[in-house]
C-alpha atoms as a PDB file:
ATOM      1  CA  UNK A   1      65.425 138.186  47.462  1.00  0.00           C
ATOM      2  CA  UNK A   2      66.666 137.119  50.775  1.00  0.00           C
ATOM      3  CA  UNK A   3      67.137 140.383  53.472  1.00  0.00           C
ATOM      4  CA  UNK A   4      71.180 139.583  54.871  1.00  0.00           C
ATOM      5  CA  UNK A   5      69.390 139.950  58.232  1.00  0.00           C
ATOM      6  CA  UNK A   6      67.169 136.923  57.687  1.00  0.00           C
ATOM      7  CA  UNK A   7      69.799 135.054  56.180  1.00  0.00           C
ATOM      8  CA  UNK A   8      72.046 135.693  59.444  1.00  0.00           C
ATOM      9  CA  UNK A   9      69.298 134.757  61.812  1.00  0.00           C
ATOM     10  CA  UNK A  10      68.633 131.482  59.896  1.00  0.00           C
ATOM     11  CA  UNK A  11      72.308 130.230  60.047  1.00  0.00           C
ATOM     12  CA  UNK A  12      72.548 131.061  63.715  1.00  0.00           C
ATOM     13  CA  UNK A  13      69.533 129.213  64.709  1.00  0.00           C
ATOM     14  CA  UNK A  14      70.989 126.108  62.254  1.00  0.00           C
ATOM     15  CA  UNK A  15      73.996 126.259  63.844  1.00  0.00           C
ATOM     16  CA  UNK A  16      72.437 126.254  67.403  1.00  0.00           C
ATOM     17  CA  UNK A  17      69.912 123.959  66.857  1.00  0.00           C
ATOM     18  CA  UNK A  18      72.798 121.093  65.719  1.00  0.00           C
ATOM     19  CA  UNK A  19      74.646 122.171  68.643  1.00  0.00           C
ATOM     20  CA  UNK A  20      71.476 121.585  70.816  1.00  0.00           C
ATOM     21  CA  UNK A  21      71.316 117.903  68.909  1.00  0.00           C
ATOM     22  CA  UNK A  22      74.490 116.818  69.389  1.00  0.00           C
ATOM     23  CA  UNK A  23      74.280 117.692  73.071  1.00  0.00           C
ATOM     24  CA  UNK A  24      71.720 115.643  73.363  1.00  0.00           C
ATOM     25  CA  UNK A  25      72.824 112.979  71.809  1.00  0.00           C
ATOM     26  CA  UNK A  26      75.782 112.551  73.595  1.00  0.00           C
ATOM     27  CA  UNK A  27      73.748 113.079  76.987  1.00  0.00           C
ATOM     28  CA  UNK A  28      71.043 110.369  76.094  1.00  0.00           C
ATOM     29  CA  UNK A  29      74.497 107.600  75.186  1.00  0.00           C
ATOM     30  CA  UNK A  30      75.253 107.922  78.880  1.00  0.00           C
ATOM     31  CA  UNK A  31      77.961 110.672  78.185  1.00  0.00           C
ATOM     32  CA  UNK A  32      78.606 113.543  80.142  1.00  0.00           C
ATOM     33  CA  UNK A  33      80.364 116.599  79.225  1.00  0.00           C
ATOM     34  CA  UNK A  34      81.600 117.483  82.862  1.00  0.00           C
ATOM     35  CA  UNK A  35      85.014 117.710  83.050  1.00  0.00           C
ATOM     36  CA  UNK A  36      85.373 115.637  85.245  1.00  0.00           C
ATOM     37  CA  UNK A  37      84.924 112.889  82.893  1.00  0.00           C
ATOM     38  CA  UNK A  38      87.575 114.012  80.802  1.00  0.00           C
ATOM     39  CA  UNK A  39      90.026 115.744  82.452  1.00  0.00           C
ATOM     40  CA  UNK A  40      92.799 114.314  84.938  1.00  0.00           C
ATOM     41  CA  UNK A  41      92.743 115.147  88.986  1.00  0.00           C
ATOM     42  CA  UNK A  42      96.476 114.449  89.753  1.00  0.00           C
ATOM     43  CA  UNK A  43      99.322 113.743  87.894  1.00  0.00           C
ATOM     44  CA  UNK A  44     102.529 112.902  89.666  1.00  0.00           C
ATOM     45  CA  UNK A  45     106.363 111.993  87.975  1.00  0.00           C
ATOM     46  CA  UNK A  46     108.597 109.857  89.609  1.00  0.00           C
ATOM     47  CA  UNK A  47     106.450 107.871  91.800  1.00  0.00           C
ATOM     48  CA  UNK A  48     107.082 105.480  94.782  1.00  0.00           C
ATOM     49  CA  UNK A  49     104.056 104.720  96.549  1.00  0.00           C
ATOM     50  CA  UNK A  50     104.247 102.101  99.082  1.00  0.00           C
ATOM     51  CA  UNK A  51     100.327 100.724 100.288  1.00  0.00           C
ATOM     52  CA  UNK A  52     100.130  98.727 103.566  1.00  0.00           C
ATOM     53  CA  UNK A  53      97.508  96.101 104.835  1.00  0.00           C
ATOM     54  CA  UNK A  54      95.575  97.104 108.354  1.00  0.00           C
ATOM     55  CA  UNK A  55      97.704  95.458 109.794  1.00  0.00           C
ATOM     56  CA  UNK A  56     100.617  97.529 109.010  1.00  0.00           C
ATOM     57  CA  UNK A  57     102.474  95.080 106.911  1.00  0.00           C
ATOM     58  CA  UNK A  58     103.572  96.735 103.727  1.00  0.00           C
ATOM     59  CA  UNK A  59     101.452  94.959 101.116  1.00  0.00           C
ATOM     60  CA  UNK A  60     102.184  96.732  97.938  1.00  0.00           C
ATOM     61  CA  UNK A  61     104.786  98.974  95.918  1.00  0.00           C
ATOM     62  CA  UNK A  62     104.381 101.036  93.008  1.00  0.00           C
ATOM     63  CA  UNK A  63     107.174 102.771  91.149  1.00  0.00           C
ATOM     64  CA  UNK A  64     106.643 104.329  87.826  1.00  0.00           C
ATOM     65  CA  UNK A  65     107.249 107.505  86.189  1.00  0.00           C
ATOM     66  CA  UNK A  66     104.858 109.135  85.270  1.00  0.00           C
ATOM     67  CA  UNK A  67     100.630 108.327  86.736  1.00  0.00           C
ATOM     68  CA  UNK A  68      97.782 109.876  86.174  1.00  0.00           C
ATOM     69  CA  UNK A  69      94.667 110.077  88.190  1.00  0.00           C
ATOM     70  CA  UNK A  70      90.856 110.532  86.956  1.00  0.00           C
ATOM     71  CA  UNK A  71      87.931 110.575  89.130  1.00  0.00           C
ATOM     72  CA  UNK A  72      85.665 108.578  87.186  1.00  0.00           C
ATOM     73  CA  UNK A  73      85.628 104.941  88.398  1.00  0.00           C
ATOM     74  CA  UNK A  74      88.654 106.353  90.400  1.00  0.00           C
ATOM     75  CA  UNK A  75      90.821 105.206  87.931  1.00  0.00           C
ATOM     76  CA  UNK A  76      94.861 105.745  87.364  1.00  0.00           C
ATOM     77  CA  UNK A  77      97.481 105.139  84.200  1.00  0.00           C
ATOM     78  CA  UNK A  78     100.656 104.066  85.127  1.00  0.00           C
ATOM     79  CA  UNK A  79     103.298 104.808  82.942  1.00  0.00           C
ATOM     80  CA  UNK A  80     106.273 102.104  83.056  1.00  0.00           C
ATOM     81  CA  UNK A  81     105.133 100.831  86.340  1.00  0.00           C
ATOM     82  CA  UNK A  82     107.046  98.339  88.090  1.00  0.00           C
ATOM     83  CA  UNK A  83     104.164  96.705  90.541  1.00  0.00           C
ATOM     84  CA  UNK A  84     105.999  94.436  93.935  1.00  0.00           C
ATOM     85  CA  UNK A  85     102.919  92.341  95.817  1.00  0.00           C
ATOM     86  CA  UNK A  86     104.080  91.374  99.163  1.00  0.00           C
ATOM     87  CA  UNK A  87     102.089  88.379  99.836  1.00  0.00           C
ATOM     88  CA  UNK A  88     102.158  85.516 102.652  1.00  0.00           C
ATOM     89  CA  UNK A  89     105.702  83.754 100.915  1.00  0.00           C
ATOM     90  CA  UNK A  90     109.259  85.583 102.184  1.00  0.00           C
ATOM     91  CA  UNK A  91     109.433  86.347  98.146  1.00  0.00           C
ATOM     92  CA  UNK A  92     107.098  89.300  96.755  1.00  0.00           C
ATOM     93  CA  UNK A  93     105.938  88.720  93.508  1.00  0.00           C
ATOM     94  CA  UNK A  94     107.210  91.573  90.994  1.00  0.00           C
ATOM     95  CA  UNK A  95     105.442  92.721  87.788  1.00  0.00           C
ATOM     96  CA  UNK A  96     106.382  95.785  85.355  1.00  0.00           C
ATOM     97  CA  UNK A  97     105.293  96.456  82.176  1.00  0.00           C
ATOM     98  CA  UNK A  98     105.136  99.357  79.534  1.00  0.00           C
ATOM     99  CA  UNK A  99     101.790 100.305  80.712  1.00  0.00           C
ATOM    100  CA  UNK A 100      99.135  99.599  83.264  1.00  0.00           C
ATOM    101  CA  UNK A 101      95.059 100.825  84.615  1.00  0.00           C
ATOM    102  CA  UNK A 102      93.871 100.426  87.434  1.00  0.00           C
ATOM    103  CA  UNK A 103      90.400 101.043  88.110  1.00  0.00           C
ATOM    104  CA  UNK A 104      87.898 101.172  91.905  1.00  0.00           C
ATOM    105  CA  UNK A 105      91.771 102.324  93.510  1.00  0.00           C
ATOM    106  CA  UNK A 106      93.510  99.022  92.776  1.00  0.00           C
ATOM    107  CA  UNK A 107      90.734  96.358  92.877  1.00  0.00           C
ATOM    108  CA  UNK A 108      91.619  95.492  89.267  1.00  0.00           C
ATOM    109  CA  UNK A 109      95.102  96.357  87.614  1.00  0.00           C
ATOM    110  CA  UNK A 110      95.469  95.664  83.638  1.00  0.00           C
ATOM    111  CA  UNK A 111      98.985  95.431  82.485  1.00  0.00           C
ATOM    112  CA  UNK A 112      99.959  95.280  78.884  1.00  0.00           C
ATOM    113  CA  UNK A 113     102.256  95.270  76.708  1.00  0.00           C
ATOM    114  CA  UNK A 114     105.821  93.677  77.651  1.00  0.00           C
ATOM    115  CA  UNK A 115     104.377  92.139  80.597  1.00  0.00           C
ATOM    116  CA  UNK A 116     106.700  90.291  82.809  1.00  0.00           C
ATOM    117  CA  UNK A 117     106.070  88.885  86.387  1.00  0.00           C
ATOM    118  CA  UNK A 118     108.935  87.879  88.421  1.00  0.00           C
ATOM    119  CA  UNK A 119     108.541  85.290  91.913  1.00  0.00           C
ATOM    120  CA  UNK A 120     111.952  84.599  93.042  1.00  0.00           C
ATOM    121  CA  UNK A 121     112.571  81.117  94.459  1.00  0.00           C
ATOM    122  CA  UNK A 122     110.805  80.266  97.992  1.00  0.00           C
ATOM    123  CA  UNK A 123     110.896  77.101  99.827  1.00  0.00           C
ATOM    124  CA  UNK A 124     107.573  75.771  98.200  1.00  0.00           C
ATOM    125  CA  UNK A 125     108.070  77.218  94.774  1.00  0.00           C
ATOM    126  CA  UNK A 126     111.006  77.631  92.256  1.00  0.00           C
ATOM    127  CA  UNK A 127     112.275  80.868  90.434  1.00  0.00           C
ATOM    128  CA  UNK A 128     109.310  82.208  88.100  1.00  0.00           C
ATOM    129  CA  UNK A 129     109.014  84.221  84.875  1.00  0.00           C
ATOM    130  CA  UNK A 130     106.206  84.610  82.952  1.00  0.00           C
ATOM    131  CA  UNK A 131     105.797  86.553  79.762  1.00  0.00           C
ATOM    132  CA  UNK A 132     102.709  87.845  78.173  1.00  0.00           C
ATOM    133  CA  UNK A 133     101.204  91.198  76.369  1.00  0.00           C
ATOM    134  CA  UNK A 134      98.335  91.295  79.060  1.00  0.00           C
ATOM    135  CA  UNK A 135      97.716  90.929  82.655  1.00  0.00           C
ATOM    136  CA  UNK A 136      94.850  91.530  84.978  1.00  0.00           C
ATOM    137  CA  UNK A 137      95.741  91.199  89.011  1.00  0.00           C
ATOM    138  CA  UNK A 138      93.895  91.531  91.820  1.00  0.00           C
ATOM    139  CA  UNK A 139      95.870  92.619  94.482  1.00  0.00           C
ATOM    140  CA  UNK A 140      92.880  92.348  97.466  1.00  0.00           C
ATOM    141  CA  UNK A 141      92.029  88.661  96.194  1.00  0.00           C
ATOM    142  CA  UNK A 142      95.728  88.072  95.493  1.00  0.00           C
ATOM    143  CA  UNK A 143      95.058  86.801  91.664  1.00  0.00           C
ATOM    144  CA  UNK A 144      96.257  87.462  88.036  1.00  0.00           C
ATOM    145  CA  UNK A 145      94.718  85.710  84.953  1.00  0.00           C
ATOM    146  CA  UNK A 146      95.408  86.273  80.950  1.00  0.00           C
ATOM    147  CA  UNK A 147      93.629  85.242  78.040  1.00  0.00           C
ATOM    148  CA  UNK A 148      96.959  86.053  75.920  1.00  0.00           C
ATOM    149  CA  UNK A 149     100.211  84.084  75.363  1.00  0.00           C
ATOM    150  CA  UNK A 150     102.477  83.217  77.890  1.00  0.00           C
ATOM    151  CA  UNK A 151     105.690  82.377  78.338  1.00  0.00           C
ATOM    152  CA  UNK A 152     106.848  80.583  81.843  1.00  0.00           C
ATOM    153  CA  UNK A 153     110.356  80.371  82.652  1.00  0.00           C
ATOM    154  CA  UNK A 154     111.532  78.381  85.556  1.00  0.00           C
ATOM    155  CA  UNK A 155     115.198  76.800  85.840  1.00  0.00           C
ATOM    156  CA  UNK A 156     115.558  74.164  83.019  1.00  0.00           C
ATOM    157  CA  UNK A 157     111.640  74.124  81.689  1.00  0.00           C
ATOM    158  CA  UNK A 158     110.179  76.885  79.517  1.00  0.00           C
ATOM    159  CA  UNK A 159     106.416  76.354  78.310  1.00  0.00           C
ATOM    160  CA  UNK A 160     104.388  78.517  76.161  1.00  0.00           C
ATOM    161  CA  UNK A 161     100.507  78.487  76.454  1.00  0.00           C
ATOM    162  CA  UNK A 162      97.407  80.039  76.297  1.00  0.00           C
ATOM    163  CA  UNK A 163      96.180  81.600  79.277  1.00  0.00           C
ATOM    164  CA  UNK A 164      96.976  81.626  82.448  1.00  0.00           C
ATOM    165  CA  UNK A 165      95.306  82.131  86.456  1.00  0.00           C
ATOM    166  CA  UNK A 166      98.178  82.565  89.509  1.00  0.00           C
ATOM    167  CA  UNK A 167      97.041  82.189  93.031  1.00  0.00           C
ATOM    168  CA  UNK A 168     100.138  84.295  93.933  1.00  0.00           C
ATOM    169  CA  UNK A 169      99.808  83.589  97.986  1.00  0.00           C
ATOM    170  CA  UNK A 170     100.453  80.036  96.871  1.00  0.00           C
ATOM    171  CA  UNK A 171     102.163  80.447  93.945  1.00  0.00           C
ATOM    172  CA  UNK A 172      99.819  77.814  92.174  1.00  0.00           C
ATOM    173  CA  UNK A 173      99.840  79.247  88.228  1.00  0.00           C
ATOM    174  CA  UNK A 174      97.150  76.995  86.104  1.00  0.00           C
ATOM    175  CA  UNK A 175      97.854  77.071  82.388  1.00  0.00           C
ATOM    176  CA  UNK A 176      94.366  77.474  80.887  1.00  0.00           C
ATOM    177  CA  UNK A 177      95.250  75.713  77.052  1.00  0.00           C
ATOM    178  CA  UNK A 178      97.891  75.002  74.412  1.00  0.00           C
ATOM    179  CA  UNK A 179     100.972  74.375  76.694  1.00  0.00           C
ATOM    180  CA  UNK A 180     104.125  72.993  75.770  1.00  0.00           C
ATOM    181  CA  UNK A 181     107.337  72.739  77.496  1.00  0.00           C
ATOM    182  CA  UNK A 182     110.446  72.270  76.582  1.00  0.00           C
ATOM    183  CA  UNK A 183     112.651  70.319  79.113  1.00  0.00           C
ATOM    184  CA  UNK A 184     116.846  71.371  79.231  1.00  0.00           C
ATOM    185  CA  UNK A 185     118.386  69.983  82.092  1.00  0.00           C
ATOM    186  CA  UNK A 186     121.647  70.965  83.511  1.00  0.00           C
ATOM    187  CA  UNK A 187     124.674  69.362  83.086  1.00  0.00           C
END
């Protein structure tokens, strides 16, 4: 017959012993358990944060309601941002979307889901609108690319395609595959 005291010691030593395993298992997969790692650093509501260049120039506007910050790979969630890049052209180019990431401060900026970048007209370049469920931009090398679908809108000519990369100082956009246009002049 088994002494309760036994029986007690046994099940806390199981139950220690799995807890030491799992530890370690999630240690040795390159997890930590530091809070850090899992727990915000800042969370603001009803942001406007406007970023300038060293030069002073304003270079960058973020407006969204709701971000949150996390230490690791300093990254931040944007919550219905609306992103405006102020590049070299009079007209900034203009992005929102339901939700965005950006990760090393804002070397890298995913936005997905209802994606749409706006570049009014200039004198090089006419009104844009594109489209797409995803968008990476790189606001220090002045870039965006997508794998996904897009949809580019410019007066009279609307193509669909798959893929795109935007210089957006230029306002060169390269369709990567699949487009077609369809052609509606004005009367």
């Amino acid at each position: 017959m088994i002494n309760k005291n036994t029986l007690i010691s046994v099940s806390a030593l199981l139950a220690i012993s799995l807890g030491v395993l799992s530890t370690l298992t999630i240690l040795s997969n390159g997890n930590t358990l530091t809070p850090e790692n899992k727990m915000p650093d800042a969370i603001m509501n009803d942001v406007t944060a406007t970023i300038y260049d060293k030069m002073g120039k304003v270079s960058m506007r973020i407006v969204t309601p709701k971000l949150v910050h996390y230490t690791q790979q300093d990254a931040t969630d944007f919550n219905n941002p609306v992103v405006t890049l102020y590049r070299n052209s009079l007209q900034p180019w203009v992005i929102n979307a339901n939700f965005a990431e950006s990760t090393n401060g804002l070397d890298n900026v995913k936005f997905w889901d209802n994606v749409t970048v706006h570049h009014p007209a200039s004198e090089d370049n006419p009104a844009t609108i594109i489209k797409t469920t995803t968008l990476t931009v790189h606001p220090n090398l002045q870039t965006a690319e997508t794998p996904a679908l897009i949809t580019l809108i410019q007066p009279n000519i609307t193509v669909n395609a798959i893929g795109m990369t935007a210089d957006m100082n230029s306002g060169d956009i390269h369709l990567l595959s699949q487009a077609r246009g369809e052609y509606a002049p004005t009367s």
